[in-house]
C-alpha atoms as a PDB file:
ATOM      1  CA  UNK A   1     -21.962  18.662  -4.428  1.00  0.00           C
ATOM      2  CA  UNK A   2     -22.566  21.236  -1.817  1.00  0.00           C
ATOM      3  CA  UNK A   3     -19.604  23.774  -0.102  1.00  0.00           C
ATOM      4  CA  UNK A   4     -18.795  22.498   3.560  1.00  0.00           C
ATOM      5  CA  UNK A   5     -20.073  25.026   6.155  1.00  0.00           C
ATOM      6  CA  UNK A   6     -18.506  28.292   6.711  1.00  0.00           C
ATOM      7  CA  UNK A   7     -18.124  27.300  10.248  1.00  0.00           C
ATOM      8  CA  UNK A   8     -16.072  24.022   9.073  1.00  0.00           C
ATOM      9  CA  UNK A   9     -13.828  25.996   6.993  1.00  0.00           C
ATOM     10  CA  UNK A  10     -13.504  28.777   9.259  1.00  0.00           C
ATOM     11  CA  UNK A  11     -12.630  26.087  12.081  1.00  0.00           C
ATOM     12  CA  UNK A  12     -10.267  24.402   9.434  1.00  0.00           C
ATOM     13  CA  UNK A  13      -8.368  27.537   9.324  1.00  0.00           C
ATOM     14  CA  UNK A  14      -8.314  28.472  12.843  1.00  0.00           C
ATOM     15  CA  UNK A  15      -6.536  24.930  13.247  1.00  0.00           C
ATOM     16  CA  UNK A  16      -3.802  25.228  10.584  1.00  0.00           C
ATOM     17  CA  UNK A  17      -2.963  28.466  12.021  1.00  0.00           C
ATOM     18  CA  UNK A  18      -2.467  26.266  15.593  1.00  0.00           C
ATOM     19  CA  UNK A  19      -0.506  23.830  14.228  1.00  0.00           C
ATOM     20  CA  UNK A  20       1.615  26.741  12.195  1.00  0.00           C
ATOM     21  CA  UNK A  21       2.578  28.315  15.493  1.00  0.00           C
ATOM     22  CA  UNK A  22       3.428  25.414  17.264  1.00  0.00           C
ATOM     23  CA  UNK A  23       6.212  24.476  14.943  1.00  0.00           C
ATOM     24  CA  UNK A  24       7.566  28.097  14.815  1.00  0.00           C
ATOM     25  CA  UNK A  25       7.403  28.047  18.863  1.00  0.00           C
ATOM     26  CA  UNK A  26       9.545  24.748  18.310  1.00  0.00           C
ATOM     27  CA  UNK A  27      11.974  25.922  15.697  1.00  0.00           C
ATOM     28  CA  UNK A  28      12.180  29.737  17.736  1.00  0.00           C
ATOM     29  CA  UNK A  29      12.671  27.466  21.237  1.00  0.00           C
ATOM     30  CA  UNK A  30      15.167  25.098  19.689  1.00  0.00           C
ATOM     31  CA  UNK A  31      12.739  22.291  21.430  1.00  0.00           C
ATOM     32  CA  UNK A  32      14.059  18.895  21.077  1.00  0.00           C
ATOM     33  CA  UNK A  33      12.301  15.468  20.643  1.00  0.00           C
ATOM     34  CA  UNK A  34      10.316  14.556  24.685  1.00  0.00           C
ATOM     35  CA  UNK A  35       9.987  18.344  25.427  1.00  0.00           C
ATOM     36  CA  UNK A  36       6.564  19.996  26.899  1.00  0.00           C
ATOM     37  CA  UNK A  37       4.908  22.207  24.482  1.00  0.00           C
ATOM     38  CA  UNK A  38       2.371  24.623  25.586  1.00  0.00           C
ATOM     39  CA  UNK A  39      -0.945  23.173  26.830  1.00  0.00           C
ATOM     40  CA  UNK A  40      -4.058  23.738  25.214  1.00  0.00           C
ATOM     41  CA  UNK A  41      -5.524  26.314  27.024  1.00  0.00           C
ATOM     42  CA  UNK A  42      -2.243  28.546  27.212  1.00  0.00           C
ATOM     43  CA  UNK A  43      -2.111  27.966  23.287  1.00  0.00           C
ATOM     44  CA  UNK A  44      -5.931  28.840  23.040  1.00  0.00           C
ATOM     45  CA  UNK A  45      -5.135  32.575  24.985  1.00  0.00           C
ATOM     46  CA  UNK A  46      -2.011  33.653  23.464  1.00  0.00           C
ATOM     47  CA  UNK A  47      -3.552  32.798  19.681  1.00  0.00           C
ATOM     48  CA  UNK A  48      -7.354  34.031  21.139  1.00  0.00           C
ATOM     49  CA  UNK A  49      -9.166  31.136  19.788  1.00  0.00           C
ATOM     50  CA  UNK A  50     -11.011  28.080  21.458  1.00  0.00           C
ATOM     51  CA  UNK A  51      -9.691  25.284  23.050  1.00  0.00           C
ATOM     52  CA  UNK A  52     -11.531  23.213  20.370  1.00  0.00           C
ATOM     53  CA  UNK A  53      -9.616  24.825  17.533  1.00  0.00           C
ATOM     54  CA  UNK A  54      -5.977  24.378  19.599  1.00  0.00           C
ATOM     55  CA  UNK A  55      -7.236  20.169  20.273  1.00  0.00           C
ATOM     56  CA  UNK A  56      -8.127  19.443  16.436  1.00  0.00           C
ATOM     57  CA  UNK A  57      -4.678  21.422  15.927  1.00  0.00           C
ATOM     58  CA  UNK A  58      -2.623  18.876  18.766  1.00  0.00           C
ATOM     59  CA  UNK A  59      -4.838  15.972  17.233  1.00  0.00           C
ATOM     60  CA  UNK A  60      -3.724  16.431  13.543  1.00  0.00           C
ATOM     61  CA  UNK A  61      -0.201  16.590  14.868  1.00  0.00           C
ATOM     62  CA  UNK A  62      -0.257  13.393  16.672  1.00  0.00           C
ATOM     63  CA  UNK A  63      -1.486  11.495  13.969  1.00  0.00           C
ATOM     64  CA  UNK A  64       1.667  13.106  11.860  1.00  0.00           C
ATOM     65  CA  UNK A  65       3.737  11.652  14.995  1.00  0.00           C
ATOM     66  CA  UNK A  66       4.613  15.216  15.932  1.00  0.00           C
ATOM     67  CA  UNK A  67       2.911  15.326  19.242  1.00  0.00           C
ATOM     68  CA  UNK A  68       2.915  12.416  21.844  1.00  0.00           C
ATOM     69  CA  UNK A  69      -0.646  13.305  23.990  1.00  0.00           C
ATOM     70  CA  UNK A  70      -1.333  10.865  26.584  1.00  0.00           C
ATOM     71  CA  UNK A  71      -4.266  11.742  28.740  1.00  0.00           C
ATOM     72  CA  UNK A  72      -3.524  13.266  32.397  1.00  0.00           C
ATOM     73  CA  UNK A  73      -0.050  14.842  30.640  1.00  0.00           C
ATOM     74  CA  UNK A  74       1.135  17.536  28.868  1.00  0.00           C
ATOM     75  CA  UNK A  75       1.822  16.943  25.050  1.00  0.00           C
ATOM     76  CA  UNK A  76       4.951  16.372  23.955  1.00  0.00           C
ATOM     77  CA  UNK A  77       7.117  16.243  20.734  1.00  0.00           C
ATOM     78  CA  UNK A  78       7.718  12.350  19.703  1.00  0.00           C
ATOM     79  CA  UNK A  79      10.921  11.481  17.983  1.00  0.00           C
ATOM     80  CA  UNK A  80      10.114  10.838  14.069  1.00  0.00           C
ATOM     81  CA  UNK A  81       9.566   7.184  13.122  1.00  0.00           C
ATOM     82  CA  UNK A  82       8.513   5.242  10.089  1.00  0.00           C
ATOM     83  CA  UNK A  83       4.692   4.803  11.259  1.00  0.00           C
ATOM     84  CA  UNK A  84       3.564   7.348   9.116  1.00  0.00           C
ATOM     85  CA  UNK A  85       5.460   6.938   5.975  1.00  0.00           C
ATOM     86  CA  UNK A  86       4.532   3.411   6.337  1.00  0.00           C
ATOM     87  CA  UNK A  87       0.358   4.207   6.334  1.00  0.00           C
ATOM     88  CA  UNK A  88       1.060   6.736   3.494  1.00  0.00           C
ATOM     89  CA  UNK A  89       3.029   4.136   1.383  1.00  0.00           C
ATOM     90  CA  UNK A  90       1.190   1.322   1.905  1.00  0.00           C
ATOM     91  CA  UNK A  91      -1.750   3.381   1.172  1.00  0.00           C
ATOM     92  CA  UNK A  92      -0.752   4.143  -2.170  1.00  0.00           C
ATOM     93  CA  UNK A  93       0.149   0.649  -3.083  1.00  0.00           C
ATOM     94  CA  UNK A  94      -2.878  -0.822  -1.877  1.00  0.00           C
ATOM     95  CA  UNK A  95      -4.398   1.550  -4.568  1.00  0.00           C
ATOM     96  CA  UNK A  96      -2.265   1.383  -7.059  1.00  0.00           C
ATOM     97  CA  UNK A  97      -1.203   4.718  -7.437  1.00  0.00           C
ATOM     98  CA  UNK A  98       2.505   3.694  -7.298  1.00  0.00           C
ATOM     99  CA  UNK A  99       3.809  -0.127  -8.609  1.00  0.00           C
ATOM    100  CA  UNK A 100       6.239  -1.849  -7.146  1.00  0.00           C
ATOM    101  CA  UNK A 101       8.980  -0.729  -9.802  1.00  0.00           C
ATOM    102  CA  UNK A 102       8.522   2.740  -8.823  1.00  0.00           C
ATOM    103  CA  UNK A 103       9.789   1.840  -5.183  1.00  0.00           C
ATOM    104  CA  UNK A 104      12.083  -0.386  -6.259  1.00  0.00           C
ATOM    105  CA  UNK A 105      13.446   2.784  -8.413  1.00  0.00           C
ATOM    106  CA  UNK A 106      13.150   5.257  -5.776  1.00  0.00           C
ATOM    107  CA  UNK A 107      14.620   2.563  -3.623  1.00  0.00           C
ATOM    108  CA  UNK A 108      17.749   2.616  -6.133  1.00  0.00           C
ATOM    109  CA  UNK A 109      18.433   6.033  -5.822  1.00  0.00           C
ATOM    110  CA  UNK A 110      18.314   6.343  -2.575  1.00  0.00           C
ATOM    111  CA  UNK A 111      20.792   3.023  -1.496  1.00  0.00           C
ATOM    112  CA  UNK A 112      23.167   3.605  -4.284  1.00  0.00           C
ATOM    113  CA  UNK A 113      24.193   6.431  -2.606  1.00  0.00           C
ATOM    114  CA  UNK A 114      23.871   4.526   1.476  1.00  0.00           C
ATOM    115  CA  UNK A 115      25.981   2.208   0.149  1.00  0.00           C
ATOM    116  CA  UNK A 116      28.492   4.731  -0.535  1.00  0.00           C
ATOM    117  CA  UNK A 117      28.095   6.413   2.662  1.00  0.00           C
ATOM    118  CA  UNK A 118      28.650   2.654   4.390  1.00  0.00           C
ATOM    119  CA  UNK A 119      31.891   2.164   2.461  1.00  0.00           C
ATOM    120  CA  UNK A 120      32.991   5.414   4.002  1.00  0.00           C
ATOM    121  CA  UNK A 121      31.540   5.529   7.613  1.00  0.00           C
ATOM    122  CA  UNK A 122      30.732   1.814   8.472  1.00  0.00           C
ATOM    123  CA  UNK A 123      32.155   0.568  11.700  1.00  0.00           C
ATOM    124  CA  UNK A 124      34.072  -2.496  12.208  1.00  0.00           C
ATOM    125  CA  UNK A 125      30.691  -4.124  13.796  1.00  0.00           C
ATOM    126  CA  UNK A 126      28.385  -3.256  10.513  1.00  0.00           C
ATOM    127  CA  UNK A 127      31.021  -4.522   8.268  1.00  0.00           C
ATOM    128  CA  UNK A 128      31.824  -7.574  10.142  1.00  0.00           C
ATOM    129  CA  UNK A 129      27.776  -8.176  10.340  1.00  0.00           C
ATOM    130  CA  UNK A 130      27.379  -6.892   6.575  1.00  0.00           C
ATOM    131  CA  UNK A 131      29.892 -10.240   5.793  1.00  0.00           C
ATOM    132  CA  UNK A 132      27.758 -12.482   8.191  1.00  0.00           C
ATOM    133  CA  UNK A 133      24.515 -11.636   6.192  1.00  0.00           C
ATOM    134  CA  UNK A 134      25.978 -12.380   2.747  1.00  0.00           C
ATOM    135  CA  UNK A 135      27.624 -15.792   3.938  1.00  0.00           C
ATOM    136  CA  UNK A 136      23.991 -16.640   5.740  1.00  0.00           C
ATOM    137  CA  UNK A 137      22.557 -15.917   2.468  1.00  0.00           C
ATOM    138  CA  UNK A 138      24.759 -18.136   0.340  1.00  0.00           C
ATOM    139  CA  UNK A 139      24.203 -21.226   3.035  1.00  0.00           C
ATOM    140  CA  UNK A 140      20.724 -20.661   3.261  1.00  0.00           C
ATOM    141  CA  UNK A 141      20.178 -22.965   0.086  1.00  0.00           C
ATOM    142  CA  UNK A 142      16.648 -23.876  -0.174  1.00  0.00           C
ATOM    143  CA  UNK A 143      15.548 -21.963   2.584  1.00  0.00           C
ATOM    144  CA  UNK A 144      13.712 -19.082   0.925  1.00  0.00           C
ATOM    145  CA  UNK A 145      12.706 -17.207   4.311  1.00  0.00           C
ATOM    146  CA  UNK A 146      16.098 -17.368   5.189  1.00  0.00           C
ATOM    147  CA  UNK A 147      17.358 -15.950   1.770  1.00  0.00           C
ATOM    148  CA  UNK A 148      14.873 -12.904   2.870  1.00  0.00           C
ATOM    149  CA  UNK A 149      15.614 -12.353   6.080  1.00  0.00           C
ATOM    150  CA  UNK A 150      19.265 -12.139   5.109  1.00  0.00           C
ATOM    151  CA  UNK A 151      18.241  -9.655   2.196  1.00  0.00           C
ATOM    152  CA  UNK A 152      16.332  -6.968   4.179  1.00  0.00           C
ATOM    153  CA  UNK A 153      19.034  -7.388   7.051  1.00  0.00           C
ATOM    154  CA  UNK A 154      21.541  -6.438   4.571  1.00  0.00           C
ATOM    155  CA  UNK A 155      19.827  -3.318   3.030  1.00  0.00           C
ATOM    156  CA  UNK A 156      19.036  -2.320   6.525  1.00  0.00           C
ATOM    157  CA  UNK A 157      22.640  -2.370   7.857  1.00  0.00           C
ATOM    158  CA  UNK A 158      23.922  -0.474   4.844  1.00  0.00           C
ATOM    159  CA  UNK A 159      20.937   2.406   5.410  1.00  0.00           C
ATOM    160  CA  UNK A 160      22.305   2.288   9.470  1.00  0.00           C
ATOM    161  CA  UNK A 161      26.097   1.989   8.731  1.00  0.00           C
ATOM    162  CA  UNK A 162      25.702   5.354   5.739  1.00  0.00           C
ATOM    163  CA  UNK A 163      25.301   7.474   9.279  1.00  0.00           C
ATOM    164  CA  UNK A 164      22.138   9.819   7.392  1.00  0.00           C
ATOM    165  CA  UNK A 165      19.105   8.456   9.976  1.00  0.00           C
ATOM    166  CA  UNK A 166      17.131   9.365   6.981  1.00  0.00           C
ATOM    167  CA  UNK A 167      17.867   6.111   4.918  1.00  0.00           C
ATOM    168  CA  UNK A 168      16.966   3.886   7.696  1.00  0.00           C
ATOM    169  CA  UNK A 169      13.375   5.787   8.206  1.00  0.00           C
ATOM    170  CA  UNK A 170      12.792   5.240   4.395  1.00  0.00           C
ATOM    171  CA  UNK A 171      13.786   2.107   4.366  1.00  0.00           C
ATOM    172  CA  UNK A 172      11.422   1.285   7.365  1.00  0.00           C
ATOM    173  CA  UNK A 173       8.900   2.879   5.528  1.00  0.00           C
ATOM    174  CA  UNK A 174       8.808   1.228   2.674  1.00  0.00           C
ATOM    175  CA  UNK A 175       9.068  -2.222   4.799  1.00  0.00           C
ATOM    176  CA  UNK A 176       6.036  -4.078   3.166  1.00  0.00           C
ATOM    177  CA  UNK A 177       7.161  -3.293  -0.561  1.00  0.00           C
ATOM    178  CA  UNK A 178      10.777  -4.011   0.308  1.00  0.00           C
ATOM    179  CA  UNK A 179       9.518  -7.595   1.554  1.00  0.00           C
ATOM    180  CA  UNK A 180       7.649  -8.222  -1.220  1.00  0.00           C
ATOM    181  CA  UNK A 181      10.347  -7.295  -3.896  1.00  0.00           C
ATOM    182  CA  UNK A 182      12.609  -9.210  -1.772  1.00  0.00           C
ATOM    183  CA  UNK A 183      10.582 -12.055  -1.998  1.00  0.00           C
ATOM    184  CA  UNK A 184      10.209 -12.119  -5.588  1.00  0.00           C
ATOM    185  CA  UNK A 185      13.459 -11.345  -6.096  1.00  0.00           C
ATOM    186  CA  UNK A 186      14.580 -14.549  -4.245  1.00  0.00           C
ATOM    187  CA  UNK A 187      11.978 -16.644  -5.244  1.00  0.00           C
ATOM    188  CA  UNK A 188      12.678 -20.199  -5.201  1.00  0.00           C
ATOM    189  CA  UNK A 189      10.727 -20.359  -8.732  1.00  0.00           C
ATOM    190  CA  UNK A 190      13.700 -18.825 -10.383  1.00  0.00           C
ATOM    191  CA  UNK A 191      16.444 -20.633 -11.837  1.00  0.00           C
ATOM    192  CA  UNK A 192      19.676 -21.804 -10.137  1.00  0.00           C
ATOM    193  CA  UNK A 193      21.122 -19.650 -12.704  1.00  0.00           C
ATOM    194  CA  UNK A 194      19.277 -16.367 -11.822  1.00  0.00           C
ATOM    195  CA  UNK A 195      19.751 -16.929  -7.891  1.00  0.00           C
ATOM    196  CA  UNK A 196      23.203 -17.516  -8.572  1.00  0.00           C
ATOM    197  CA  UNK A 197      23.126 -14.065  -9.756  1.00  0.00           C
ATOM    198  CA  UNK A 198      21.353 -12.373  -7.349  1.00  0.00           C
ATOM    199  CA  UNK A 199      23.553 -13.913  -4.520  1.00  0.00           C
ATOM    200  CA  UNK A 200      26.546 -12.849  -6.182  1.00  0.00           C
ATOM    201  CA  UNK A 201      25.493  -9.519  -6.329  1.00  0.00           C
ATOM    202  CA  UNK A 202      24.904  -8.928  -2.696  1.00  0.00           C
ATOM    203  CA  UNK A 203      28.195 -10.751  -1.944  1.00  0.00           C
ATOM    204  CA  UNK A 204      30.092  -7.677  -4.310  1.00  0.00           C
ATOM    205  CA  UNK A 205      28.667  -5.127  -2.591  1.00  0.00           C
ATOM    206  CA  UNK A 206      29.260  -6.451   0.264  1.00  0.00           C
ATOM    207  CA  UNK A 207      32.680  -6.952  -0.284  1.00  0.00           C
ATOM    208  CA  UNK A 208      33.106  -3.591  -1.425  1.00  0.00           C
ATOM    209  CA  UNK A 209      31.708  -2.029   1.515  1.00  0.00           C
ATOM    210  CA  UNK A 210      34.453  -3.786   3.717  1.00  0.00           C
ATOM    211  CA  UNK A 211      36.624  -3.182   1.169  1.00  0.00           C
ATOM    212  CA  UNK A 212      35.757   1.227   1.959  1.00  0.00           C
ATOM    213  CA  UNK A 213      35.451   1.392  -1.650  1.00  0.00           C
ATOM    214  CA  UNK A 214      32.554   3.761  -2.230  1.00  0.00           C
ATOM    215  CA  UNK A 215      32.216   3.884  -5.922  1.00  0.00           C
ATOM    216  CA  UNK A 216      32.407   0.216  -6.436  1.00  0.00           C
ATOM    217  CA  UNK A 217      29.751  -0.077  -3.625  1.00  0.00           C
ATOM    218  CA  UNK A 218      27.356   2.210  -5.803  1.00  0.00           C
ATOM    219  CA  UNK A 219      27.883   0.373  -8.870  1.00  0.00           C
ATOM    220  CA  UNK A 220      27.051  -2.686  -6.997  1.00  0.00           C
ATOM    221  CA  UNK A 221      24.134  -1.312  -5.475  1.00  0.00           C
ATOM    222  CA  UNK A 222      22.889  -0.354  -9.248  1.00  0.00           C
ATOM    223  CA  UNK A 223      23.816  -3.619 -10.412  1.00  0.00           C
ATOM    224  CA  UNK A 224      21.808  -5.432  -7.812  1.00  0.00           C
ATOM    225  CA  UNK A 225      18.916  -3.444  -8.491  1.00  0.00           C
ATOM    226  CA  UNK A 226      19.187  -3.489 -12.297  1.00  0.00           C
ATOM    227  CA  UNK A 227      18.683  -7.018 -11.655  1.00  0.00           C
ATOM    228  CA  UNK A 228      15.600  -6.502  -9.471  1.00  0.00           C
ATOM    229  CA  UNK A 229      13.908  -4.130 -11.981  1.00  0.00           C
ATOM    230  CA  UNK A 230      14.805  -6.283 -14.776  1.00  0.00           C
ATOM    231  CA  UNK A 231      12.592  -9.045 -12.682  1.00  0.00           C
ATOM    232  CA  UNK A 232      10.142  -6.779 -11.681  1.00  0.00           C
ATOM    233  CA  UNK A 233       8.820  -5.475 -14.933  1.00  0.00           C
ATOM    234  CA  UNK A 234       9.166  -9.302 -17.056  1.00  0.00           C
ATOM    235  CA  UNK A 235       6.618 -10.424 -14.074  1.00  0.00           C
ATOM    236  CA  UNK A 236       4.376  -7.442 -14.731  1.00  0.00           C
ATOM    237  CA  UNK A 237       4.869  -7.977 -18.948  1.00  0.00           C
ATOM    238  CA  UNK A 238       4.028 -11.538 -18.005  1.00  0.00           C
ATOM    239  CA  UNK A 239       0.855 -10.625 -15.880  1.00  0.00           C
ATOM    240  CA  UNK A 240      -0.368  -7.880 -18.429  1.00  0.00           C
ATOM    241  CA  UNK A 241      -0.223 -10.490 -21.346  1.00  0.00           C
ATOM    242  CA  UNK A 242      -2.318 -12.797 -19.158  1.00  0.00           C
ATOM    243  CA  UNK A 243      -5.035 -10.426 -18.618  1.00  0.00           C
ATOM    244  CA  UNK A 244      -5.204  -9.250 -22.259  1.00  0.00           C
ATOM    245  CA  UNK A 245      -5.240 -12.951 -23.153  1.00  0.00           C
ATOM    246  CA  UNK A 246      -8.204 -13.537 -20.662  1.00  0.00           C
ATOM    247  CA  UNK A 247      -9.933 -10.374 -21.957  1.00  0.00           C
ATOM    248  CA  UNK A 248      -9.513 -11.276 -25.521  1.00  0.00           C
ATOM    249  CA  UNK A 249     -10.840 -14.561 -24.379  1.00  0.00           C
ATOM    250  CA  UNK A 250     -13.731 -13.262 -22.506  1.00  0.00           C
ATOM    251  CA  UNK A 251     -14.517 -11.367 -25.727  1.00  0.00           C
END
């Protein structure tokens, strides 16, 4: 395989030093989220390079969602969202370079500790909503949409009411997977038995979040996902057998 051109990797360079400079102007101007940065040109003659260097710079920041550029107006800073972290995640599901146990475990550290944040620093409002969401769930009976929705409501009010922003943008990031452990998780498939259990668990934790008891709200938060994983990883067993049974089969 040949080298790229020494033009491409000299332009390369001349655009990650751009993008470095912008973000020291921001941290050295204390710029918040909707403030002008420089234009393009003035960026182009303070650093001496071209304009074409200073737009593949601007370009690779909007599509981090650093930069808002709208055509006519100057370029911006954007506030952070999820839209990002969702591409990148659902990237590397689609491939199958993560499973959906290693969100769900990444998931569990991270809302073991929001849910002990919540029982802390939840207002009135999330706690009286938090109790809403678990008695929807329990009524929703055979309504497995319902059981859902009520599910990733839940697990997004705990990531708001733990007050770290940070939990919610994960949380939003990791959307798609979330629905579809969700889903499994509350399958209608499952026995009475094992829904039983699963509603139960998101009633405790909700109840200790009221409650402000943040160390019972983490051990319910590992419970519930113990539970989760547990699910997670007989359906894969189950789905790995199958193949090896249709390979031997094939054989």
């Amino acid at each position: 395989m040949s080298s790229p051109p020494q033009s491409a990797v000299q332009g390369s360079q001349l655009s990650a030093r751009v993008a470095r400079y912008l973000l020291e102007l921001v941290n050295r101007e204390h710029l918040q989220p909707g403030d002008i940065v420089p234009s393009e040109m003035q960026i182009g003659r303070d650093l001496e390079v071209s304009r074409g260097s200073v737009r593949e710079a601007y370009r690779s920041l909007a599509a981090l969602g650093i930069l808002e550029i709208e055509s006519g107006r100057r370029p911006r800073l954007r506030a952070i969202d999820a839209q990002v972290l969702i591409q990148f995640f659902d990237y590397a599901l689609t491939t199958a370079q993560v499973t959906l146990a290693h969100v769900l475990e990444t998931r569990r550290a991270i809302e073991i500790h929001a849910a002990q944040l919540a029982a802390r620093y939840a207002s009135a409002a999330q706690r009286a909503r938090l109790r809403a969401l678990a008695a929807e769930m329990r009524s929703a009976g055979a309504d497995h949409a319902r059981r859902v929705a009520c599910d990733m409501s839940i697990h997004s009010t705990i990531a708001e009411a733990s007050g770290n922003p940070l939990n919610s943008l994960l949380l939003g990031a990791l959307r798609s997977p979330v629905e579809e452990s969700s889903r499994m998780h509350l399958h209608d498939g499952r026995s009475a038995a094992e829904l039983q259990r699963v509603i139960d668990a998101h009633e405790a934790l909700v109840e200790r979040i009221v409650a402000g008891d943040p160390m019972g709200a983490g051990a319910a938060m590992s419970y519930h996902f113990d539970l989760a994983l547990v699910h997670v990883h007989r359906q894969d067993e189950a789905a790995r057998a199958s193949r090896e049974a249709a390979a031997a089969g094939s054989g």
